[in-house]
Protein backbone atom coordinates (compact mmCIF):
# COMPACT_ATOMS: atom_id res chain seq x y z
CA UNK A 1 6.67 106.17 121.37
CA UNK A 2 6.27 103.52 118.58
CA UNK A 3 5.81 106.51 115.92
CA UNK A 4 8.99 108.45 117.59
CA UNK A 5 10.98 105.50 117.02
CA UNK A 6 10.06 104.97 113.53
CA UNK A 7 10.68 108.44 112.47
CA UNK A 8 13.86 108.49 114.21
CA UNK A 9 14.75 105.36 112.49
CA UNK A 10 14.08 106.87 109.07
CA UNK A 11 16.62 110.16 109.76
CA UNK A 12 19.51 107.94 111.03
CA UNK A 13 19.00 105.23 108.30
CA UNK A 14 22.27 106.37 106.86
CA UNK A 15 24.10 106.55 110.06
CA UNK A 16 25.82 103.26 111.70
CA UNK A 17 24.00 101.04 113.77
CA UNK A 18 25.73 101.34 116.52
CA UNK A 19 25.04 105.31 116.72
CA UNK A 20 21.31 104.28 115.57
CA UNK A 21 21.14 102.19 118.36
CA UNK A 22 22.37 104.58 120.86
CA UNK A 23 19.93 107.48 119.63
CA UNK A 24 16.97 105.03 119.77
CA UNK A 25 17.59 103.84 123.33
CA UNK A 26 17.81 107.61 124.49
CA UNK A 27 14.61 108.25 122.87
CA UNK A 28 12.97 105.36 125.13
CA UNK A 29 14.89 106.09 127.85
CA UNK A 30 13.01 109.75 127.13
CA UNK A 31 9.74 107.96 127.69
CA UNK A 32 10.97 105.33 130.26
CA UNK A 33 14.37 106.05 132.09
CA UNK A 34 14.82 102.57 132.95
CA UNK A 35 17.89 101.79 130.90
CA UNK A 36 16.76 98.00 130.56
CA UNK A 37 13.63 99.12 128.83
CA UNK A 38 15.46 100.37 125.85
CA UNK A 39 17.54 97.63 125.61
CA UNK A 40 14.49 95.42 125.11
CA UNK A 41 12.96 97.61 122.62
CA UNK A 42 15.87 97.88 120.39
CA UNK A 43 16.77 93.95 119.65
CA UNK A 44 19.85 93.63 117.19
């Protein structure tokens, strides 16, 4: 998952963070559906 998220990190570095944000916490929610796992993962 930690690789996943750092490759999808490095395509939507020139998108917004808010819409970075979103895409990150559906790819851990594609490992984990618990929606208040991907909030902790992504901290802002």
């Amino acid at each position: 998952m930690e690789r996943d998220l750092f490759l999808a990190a490095k395509q939507l570095e020139d998108t917004d963070e808010e819409a970075m944000t979103a895409n990150l916490e559906r790819l851990v929610r594609a490992y984990d559906p618990c929606i208040s796992c991907a909030v902790h993962v992504v901290r802002k």
